[in-house]
N, C-alpha and C. Protein backbone atom coordinates (compact mmCIF):
# COMPACT_ATOMS: atom_id res chain seq x y z
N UNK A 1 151.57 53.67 52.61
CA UNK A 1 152.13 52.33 52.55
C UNK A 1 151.36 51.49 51.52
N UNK A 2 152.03 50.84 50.82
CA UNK A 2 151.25 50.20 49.62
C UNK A 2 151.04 48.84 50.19
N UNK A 3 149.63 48.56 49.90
CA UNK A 3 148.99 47.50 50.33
C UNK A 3 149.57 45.75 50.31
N UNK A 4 149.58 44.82 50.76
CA UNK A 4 150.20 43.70 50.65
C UNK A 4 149.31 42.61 50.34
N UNK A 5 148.00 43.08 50.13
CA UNK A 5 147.19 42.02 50.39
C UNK A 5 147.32 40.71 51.21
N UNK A 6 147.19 41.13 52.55
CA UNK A 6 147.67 40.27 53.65
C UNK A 6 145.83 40.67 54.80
N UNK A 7 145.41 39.37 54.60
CA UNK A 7 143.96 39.48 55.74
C UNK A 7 144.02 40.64 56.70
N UNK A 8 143.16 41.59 56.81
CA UNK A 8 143.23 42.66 57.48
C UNK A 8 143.71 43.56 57.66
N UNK A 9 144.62 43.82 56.54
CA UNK A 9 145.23 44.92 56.61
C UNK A 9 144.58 46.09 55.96
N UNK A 10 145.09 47.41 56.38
CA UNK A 10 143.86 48.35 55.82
C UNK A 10 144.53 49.03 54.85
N UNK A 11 143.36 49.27 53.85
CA UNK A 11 143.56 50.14 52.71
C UNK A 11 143.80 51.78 52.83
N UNK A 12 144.80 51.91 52.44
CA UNK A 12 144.34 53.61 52.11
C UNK A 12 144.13 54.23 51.44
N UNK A 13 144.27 55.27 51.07
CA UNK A 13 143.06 56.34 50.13
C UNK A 13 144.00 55.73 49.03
N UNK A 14 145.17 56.03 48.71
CA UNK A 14 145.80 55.74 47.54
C UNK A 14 145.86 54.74 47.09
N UNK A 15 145.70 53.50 47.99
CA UNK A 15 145.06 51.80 47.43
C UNK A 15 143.75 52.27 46.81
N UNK A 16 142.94 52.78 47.12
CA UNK A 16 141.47 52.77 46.46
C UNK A 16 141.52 53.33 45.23
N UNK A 17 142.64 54.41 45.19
CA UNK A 17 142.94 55.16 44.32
C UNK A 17 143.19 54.95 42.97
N UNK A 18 144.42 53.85 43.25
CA UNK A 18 144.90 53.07 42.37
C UNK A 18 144.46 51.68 41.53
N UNK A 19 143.22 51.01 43.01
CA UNK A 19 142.00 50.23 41.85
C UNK A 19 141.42 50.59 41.49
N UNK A 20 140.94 51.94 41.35
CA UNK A 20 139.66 52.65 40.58
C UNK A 20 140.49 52.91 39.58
N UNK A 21 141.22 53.38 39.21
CA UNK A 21 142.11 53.60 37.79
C UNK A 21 142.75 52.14 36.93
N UNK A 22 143.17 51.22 37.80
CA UNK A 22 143.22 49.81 37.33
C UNK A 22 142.32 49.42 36.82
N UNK A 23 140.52 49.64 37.41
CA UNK A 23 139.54 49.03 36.96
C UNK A 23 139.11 49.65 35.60
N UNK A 24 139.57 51.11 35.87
CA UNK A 24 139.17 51.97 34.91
C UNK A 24 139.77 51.59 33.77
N UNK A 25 141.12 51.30 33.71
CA UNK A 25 142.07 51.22 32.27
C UNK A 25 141.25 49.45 31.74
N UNK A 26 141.06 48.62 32.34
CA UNK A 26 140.38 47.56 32.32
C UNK A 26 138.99 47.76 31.37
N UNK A 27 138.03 48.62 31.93
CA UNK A 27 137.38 48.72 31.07
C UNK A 27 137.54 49.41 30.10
N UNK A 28 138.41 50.16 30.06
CA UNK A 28 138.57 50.95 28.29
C UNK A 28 138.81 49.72 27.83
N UNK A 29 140.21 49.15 27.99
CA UNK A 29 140.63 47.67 26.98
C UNK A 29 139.34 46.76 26.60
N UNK A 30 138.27 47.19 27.61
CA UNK A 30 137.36 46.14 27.20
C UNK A 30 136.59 46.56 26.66
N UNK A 31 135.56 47.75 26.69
CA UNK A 31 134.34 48.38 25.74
C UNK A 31 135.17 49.03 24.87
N UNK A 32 134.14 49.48 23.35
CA UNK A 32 134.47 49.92 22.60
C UNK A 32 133.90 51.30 22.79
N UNK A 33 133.90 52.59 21.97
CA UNK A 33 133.36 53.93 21.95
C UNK A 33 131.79 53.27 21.67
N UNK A 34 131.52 54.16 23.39
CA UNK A 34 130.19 54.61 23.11
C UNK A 34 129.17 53.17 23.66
N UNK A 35 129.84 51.92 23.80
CA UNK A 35 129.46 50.81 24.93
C UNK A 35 129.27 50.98 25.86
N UNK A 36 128.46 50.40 26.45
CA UNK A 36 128.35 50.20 28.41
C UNK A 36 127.37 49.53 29.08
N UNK A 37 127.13 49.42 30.39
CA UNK A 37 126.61 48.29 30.80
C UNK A 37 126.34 49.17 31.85
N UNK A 38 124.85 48.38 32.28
CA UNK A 38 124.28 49.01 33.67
C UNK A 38 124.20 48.29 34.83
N UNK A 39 124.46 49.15 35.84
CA UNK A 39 124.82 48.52 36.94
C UNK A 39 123.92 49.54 38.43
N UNK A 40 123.50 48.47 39.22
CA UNK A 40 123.12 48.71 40.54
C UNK A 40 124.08 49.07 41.42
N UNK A 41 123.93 50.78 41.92
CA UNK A 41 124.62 51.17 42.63
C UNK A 41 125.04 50.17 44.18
N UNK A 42 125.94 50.20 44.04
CA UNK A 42 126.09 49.31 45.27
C UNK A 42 126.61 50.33 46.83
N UNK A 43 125.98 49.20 47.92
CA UNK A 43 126.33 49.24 49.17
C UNK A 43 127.12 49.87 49.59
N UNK A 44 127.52 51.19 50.50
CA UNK A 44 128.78 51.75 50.76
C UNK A 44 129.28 52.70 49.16
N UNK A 45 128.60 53.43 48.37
CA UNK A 45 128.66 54.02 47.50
C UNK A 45 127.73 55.24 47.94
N UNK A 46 128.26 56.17 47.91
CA UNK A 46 127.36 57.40 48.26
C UNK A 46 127.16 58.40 47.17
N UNK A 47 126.08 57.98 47.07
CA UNK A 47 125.35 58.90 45.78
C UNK A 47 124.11 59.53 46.22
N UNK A 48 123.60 60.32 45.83
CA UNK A 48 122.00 61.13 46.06
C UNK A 48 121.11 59.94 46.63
N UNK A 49 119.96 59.93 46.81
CA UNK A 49 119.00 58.86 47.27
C UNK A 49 118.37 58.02 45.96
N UNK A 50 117.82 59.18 44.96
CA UNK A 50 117.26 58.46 44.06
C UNK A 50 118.11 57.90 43.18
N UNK A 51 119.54 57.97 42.93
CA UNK A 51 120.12 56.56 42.03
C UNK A 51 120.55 55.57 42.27
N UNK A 52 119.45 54.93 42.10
CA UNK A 52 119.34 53.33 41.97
C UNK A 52 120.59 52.51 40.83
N UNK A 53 120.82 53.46 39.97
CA UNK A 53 121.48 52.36 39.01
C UNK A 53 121.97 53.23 38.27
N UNK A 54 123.08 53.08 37.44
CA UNK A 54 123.85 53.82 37.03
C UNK A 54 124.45 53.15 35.39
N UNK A 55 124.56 53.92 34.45
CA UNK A 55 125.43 53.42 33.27
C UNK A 55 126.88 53.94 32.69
N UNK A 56 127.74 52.19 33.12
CA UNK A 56 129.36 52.94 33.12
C UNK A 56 129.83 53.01 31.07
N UNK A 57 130.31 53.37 30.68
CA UNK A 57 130.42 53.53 29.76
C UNK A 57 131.46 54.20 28.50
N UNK A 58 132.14 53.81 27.48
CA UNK A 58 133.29 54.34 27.21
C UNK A 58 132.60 55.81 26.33
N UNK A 59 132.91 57.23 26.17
CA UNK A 59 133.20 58.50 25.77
C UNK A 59 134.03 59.15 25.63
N UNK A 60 134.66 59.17 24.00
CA UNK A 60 135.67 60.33 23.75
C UNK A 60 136.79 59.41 24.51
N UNK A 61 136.88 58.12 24.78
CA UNK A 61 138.16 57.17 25.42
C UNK A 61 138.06 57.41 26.82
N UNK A 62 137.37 57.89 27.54
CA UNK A 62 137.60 57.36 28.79
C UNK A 62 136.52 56.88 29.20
N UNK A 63 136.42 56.14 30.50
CA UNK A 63 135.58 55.63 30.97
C UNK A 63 134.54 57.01 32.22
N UNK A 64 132.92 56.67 31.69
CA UNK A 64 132.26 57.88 32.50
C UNK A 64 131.22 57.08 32.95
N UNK A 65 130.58 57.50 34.38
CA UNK A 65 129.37 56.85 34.58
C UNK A 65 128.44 58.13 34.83
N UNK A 66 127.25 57.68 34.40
CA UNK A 66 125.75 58.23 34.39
C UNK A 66 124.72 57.96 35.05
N UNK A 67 123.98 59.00 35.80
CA UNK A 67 122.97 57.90 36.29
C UNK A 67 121.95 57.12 35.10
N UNK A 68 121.48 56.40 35.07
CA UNK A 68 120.59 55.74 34.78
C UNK A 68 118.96 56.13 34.51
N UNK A 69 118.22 56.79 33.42
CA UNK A 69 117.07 57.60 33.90
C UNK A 69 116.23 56.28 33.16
N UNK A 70 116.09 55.13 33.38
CA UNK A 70 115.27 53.84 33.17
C UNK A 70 115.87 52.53 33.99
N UNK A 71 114.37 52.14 34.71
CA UNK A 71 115.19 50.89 35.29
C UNK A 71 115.22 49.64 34.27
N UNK A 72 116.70 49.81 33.98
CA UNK A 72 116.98 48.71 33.07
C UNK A 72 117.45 47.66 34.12
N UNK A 73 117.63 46.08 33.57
CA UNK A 73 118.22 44.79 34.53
C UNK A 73 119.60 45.63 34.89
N UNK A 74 120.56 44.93 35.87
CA UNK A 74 121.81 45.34 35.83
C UNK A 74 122.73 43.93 35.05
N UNK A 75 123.45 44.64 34.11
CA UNK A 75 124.03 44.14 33.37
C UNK A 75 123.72 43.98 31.98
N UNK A 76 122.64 44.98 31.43
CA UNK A 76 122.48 45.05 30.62
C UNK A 76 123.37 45.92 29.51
N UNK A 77 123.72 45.70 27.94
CA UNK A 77 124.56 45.93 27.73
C UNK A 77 123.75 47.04 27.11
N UNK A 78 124.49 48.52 27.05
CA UNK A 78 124.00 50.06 25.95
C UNK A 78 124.89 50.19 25.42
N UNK A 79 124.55 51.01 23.95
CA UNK A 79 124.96 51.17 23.22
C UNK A 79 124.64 53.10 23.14
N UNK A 80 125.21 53.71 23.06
CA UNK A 80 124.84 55.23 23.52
C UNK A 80 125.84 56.16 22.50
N UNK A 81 126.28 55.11 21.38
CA UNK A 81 126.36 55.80 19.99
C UNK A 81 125.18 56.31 19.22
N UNK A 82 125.46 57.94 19.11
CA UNK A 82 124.60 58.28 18.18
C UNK A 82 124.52 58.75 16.95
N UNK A 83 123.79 57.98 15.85
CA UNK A 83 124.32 58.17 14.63
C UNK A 83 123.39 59.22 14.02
């Protein structure tokens, strides 16, 4: 059932589905090849123990995330073109 955005109603897998690919096409339109920005894994994200922070980033046109092997601020902007 596709979501209504109506207080309390629950999401399902294919709502989540479909903002992670919304968010995704969002950031292609927005970084260029080889841009990205770091970000603190957040709350309710299940990843290994040790990543703390992660860098999302455009490659070859799509959007990929990495962990992070420096604690940079979150929101810092990379550049991970290499010339």
């Amino acid at each position: 059932m596709e979501n209504t955005g109506q207080p309390g109603e629950q999401l399902s897998t294919q709502d989540f589905i479909n903002a992670s690919l919304i968010f995704a096409k969002a950031l292609d339109l927005i970084l260029k090849e080889g841009e990205g920005i770091v970000c603190d894994v957040p709350k309710g994200a299940y990843l290994n123990e040790e990543t703390k922070k992660v860098i999302v980033f455009k490659k070859d046109g799509q959007i990929q995330i990495y962990k992070s092997e420096q604690d940079l601020e979150e929101g810092t902007p990379v550049n991970l073109n290499v010339e």
